[in-house]
Protein backbone atom coordinates (compact mmCIF):
# COMPACT_ATOMS: atom_id res chain seq x y z
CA UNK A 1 145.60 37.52 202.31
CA UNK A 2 146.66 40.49 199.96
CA UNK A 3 142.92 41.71 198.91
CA UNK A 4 142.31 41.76 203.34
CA UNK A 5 145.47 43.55 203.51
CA UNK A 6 144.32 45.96 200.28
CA UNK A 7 141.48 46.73 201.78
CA UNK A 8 142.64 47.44 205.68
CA UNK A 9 145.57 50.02 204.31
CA UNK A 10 142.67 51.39 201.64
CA UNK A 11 140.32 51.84 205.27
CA UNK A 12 143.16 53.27 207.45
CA UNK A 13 144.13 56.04 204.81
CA UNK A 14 140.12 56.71 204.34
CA UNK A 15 140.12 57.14 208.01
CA UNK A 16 143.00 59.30 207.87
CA UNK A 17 141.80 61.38 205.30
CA UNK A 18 138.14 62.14 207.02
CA UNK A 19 139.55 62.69 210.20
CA UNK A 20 142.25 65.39 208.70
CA UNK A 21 139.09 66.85 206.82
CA UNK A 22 137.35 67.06 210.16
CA UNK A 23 140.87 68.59 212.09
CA UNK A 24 140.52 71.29 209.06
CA UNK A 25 136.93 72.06 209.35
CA UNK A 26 137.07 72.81 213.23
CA UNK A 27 140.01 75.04 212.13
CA UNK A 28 138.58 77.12 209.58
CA UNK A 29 135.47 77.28 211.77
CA UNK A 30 137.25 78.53 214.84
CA UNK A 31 138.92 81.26 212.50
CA UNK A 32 135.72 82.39 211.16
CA UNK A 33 134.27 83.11 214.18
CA UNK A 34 135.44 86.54 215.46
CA UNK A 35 137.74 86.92 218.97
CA UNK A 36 135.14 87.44 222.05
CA UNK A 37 135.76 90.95 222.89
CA UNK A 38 138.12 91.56 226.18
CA UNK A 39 136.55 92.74 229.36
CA UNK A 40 136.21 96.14 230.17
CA UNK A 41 139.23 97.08 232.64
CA UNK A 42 138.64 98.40 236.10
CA UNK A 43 140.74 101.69 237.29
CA UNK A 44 141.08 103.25 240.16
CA UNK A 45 140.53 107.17 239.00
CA UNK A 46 138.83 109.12 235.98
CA UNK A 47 140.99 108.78 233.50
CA UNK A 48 140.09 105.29 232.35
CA UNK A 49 136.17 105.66 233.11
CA UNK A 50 135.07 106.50 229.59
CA UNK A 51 137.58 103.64 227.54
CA UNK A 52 135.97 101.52 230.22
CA UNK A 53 132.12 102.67 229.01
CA UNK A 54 132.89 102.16 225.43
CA UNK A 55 134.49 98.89 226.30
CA UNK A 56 131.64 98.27 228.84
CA UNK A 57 128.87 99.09 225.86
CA UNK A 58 130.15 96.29 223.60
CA UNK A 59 129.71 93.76 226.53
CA UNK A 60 126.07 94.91 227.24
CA UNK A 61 125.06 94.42 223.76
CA UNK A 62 126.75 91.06 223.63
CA UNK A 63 124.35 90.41 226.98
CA UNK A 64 121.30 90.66 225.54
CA UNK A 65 120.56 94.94 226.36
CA UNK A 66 119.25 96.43 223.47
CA UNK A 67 121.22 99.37 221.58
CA UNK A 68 118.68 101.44 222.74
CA UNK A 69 118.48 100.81 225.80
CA UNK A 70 122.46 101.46 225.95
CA UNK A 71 122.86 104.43 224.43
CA UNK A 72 120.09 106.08 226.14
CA UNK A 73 121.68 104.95 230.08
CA UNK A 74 124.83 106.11 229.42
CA UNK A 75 123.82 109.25 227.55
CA UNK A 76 124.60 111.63 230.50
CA UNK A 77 126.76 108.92 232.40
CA UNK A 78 129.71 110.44 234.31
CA UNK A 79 132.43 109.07 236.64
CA UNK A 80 130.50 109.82 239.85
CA UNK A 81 133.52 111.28 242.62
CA UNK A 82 130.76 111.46 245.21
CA UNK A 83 130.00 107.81 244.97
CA UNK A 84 134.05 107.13 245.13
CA UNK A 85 134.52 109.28 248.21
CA UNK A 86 131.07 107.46 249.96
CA UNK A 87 132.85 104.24 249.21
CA UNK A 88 135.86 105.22 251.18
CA UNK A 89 134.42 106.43 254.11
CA UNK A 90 131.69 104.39 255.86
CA UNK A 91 132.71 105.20 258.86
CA UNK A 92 129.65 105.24 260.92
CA UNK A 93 129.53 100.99 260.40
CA UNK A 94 132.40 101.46 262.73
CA UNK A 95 130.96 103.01 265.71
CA UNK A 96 129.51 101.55 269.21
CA UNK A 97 126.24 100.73 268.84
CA UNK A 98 125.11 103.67 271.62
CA UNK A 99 127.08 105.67 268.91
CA UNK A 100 125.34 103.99 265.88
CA UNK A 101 122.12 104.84 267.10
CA UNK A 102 122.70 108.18 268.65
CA UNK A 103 124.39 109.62 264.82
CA UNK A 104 121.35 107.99 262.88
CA UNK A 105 118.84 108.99 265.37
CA UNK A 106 117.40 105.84 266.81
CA UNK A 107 114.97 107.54 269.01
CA UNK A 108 113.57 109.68 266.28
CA UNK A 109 112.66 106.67 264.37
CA UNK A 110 111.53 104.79 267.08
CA UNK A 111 109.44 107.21 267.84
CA UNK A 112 107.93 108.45 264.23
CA UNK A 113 107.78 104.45 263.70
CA UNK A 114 105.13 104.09 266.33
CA UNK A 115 103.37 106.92 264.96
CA UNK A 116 103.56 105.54 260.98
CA UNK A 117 102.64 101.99 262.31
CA UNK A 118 99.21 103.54 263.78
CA UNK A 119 98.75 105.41 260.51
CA UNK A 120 99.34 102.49 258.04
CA UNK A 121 97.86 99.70 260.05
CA UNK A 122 96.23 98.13 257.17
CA UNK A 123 99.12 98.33 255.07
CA UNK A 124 101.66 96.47 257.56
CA UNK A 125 98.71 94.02 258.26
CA UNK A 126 98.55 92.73 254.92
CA UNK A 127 102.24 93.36 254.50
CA UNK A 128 102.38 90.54 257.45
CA UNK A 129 99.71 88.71 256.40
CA UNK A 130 101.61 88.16 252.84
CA UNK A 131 104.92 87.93 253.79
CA UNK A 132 105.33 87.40 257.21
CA UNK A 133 107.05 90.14 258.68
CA UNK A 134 106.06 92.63 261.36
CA UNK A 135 105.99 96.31 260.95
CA UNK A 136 108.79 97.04 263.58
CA UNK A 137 111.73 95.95 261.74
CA UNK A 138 110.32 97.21 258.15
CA UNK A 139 109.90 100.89 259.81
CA UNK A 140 113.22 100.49 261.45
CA UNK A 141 114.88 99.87 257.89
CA UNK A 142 112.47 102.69 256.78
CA UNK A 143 112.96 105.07 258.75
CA UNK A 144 117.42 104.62 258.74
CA UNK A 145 117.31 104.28 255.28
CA UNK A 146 115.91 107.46 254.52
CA UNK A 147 114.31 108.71 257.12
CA UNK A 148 111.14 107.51 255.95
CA UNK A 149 111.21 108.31 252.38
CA UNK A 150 112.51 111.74 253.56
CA UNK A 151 115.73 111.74 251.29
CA UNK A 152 116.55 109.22 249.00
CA UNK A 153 120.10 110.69 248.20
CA UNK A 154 120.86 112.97 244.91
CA UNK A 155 123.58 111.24 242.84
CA UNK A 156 122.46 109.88 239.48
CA UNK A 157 121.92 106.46 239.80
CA UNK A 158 122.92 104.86 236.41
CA UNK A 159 126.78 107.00 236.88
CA UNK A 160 127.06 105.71 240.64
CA UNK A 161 126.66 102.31 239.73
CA UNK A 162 128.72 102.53 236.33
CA UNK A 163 131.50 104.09 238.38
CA UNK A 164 131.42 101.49 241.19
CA UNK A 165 131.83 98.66 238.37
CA UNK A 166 134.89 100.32 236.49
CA UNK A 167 136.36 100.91 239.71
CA UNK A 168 139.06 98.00 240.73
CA UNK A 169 137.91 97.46 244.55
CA UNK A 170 134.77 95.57 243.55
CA UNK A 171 134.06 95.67 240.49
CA UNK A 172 132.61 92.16 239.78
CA UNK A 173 129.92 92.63 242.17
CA UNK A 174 129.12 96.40 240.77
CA UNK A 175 128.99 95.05 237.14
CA UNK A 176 126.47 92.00 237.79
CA UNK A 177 124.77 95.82 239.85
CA UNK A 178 125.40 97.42 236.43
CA UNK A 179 123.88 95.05 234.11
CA UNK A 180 120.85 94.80 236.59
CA UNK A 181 120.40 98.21 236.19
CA UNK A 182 120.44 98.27 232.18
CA UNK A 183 117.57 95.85 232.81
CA UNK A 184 115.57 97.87 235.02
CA UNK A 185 116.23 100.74 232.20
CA UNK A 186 115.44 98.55 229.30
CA UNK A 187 111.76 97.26 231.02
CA UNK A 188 110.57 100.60 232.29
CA UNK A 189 111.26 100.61 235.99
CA UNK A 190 114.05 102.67 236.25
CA UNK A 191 114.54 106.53 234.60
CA UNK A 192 117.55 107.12 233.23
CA UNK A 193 117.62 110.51 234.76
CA UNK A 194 116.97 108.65 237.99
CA UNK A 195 118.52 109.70 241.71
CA UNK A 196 119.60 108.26 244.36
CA UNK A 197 122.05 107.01 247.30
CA UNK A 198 125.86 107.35 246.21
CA UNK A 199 126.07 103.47 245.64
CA UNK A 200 122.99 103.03 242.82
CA UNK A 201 120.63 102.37 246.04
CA UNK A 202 116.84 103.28 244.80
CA UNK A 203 113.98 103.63 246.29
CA UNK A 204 112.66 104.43 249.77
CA UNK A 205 114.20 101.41 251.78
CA UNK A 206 117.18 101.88 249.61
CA UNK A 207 117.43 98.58 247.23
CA UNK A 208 120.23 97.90 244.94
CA UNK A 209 119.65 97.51 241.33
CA UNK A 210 119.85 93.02 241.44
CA UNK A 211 117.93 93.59 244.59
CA UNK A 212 115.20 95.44 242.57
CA UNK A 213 115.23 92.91 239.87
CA UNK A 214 114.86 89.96 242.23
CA UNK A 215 112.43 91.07 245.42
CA UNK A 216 111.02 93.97 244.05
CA UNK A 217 106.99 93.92 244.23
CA UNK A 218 103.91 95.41 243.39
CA UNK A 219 102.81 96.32 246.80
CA UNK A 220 99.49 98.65 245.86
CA UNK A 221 98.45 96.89 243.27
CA UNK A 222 98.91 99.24 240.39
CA UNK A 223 100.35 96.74 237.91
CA UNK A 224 103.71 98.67 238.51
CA UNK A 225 106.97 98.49 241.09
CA UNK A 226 108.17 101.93 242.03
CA UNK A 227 110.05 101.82 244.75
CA UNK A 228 110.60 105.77 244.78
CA UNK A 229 106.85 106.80 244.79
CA UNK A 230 105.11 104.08 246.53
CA UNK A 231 105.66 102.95 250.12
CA UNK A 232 103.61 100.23 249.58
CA UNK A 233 106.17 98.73 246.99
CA UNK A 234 109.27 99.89 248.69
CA UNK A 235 107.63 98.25 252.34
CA UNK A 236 106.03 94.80 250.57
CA UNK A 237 109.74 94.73 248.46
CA UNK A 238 111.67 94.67 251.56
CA UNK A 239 109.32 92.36 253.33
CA UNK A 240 109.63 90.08 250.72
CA UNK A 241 113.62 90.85 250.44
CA UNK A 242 113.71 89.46 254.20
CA UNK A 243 111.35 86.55 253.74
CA UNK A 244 113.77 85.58 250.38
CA UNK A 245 116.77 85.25 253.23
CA UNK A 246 115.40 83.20 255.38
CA UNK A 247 112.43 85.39 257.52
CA UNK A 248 110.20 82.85 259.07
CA UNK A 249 106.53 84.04 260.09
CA UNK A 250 106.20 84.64 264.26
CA UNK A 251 109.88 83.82 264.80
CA UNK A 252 112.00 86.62 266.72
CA UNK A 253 114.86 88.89 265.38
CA UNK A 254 117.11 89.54 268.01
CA UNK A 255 120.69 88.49 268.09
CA UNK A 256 120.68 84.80 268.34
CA UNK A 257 116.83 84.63 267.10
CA UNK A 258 115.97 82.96 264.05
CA UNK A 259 114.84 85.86 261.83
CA UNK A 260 118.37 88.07 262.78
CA UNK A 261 120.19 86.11 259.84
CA UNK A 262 117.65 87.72 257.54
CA UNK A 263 118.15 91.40 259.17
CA UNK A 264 121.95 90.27 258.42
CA UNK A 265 121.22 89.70 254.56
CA UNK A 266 119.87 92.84 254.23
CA UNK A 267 123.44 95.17 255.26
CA UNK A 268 126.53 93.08 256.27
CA UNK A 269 127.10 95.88 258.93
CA UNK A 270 126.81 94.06 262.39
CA UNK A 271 126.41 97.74 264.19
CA UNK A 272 123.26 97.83 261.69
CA UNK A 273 121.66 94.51 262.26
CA UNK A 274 121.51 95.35 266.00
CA UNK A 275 120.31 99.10 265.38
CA UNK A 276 117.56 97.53 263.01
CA UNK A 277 116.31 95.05 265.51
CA UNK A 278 116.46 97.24 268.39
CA UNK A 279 114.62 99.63 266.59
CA UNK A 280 111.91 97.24 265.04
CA UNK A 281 111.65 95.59 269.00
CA UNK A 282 110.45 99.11 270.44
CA UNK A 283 108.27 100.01 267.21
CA UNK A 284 106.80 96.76 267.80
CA UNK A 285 105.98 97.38 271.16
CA UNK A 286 108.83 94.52 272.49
């Protein structure tokens, strides 16, 4: 019995010796592997916005977004007041919807959309054809968004969308914005001298940065999405935005219809989603 006996203390001690080797290498691997870098922390004024970029820089380049790419967005990046002030005070979402329309001109668009429908026949046809959606509520979103590529708003798009992420109210959501934006930097879409509405919103139809990323389309066929220059790509973009919540082809898009939930997707605003469908129903000829 004593050799047995030998040889199970000789195997628990072995044991106890490879498993305290093991405890030891997870230690000294864990130590040699540098502390992740803390987030960036939100503010709610100037002071902290350029800690926050520096901060902000180190977590981009941890992301995946070149060094290039970084230093050349936030060259000329600023804390945008403009964009802080906009934030506060969307106070037209909080009108009646005779109200609504009658501030963003309803009739006006109605009745330039009738006119731009006529004009660009074959573009809404394929448009439809393609994606499923009629021109009426694409001119509708058109033609409130910026008056039909009229004005696409004048802050600088890269320090709107920075300052919306530092800032504490929502900054989550305006960081995943942020890093979208990097991207559309870092692959060519998007100038970093680039203008726009006070939230980051580019283009023509107004698209946010993820939105860009995600539904943004080639809609003339030039092997490039600009959503600034072409209404082709800023139309067949929002088209397909609507189709990618939910648009179904031939269904309706009034309240209660089956295509309103999409109009809903596209601004959480419910004084918009009726102003949009209204709109689209009279462009439309319904």
């Amino acid at each position: 019995m004593l050799p047995q006996r030998i040889d199970e203390i000789t195997g628990f001690f072995m044991g106890m010796t490879k498993s305290v080797a093991t405890v030891l290498a997870v230690l000294i691997g864990t130590a040699a592997v540098p502390a992740a870098a803390e987030a960036a922390q939100c503010g709610n004024d100037a002071s902290g916005f350029p800690a926050w970029v520096e901060s902000f820089k180190d977590e981009a380049a941890g992301r995946g977004i070149s060094s290039a790419t970084i230093n050349k967005a936030f060259a000329n990046v600023s804390y945008a007041r403009a964009t802080i002030r906009a934030d506060r005070g969307q106070k037209s979402f909080k009108l009646s919807l005779d109200q609504f329309m009658q501030k963003r001109g309803g009739k006006a668009i109605i009745n330039r959309g009738k006119s731009l429908k006529k004009q660009n026949a074959a573009l809404f046809d394929r448009i439809e054809a393609r994606y499923g959606v009629p021109a009426g509520p694409l001119l509708a979103i058109w033609g409130m968004e910026t008056g039909f590529g009229g004005f696409l708003g004048k802050e600088h798009t890269i320090s709107a969308v920075a300052t919306l992420a530092y800032d504490c109210r929502r900054s989550d959501y305006f960081t995943n914005q942020l890093y979208a934006t990097l991207q559309l930097v870092q692959n060519g879409t998007l100038s970093t001298s680039a203008r726009g509405a006070a939230h980051g919103e580019i283009g023509q139809t107004q698209f946010l940065p993820a939105n860009v990323l995600k539904y943004g389309v080639d809609g003339d066929g030039n092997g490039r999405i600009d959503l600034v220059g072409s209404k082709a790509d800023a139309l067949a973009s929002t088209a397909n935005f609507l189709r990618g919540h939910g648009w179904s082809a031939g269904g309706g898009y009034q309240p209660g219809e089956g295509n309103f939930g999409a109009l809903q997707g596209w601004n959480a605003a419910s004084v918009y989603q009726r102003a949009i469908a209204i709109i689209g129903a009279e462009i439309d000829g319904g």
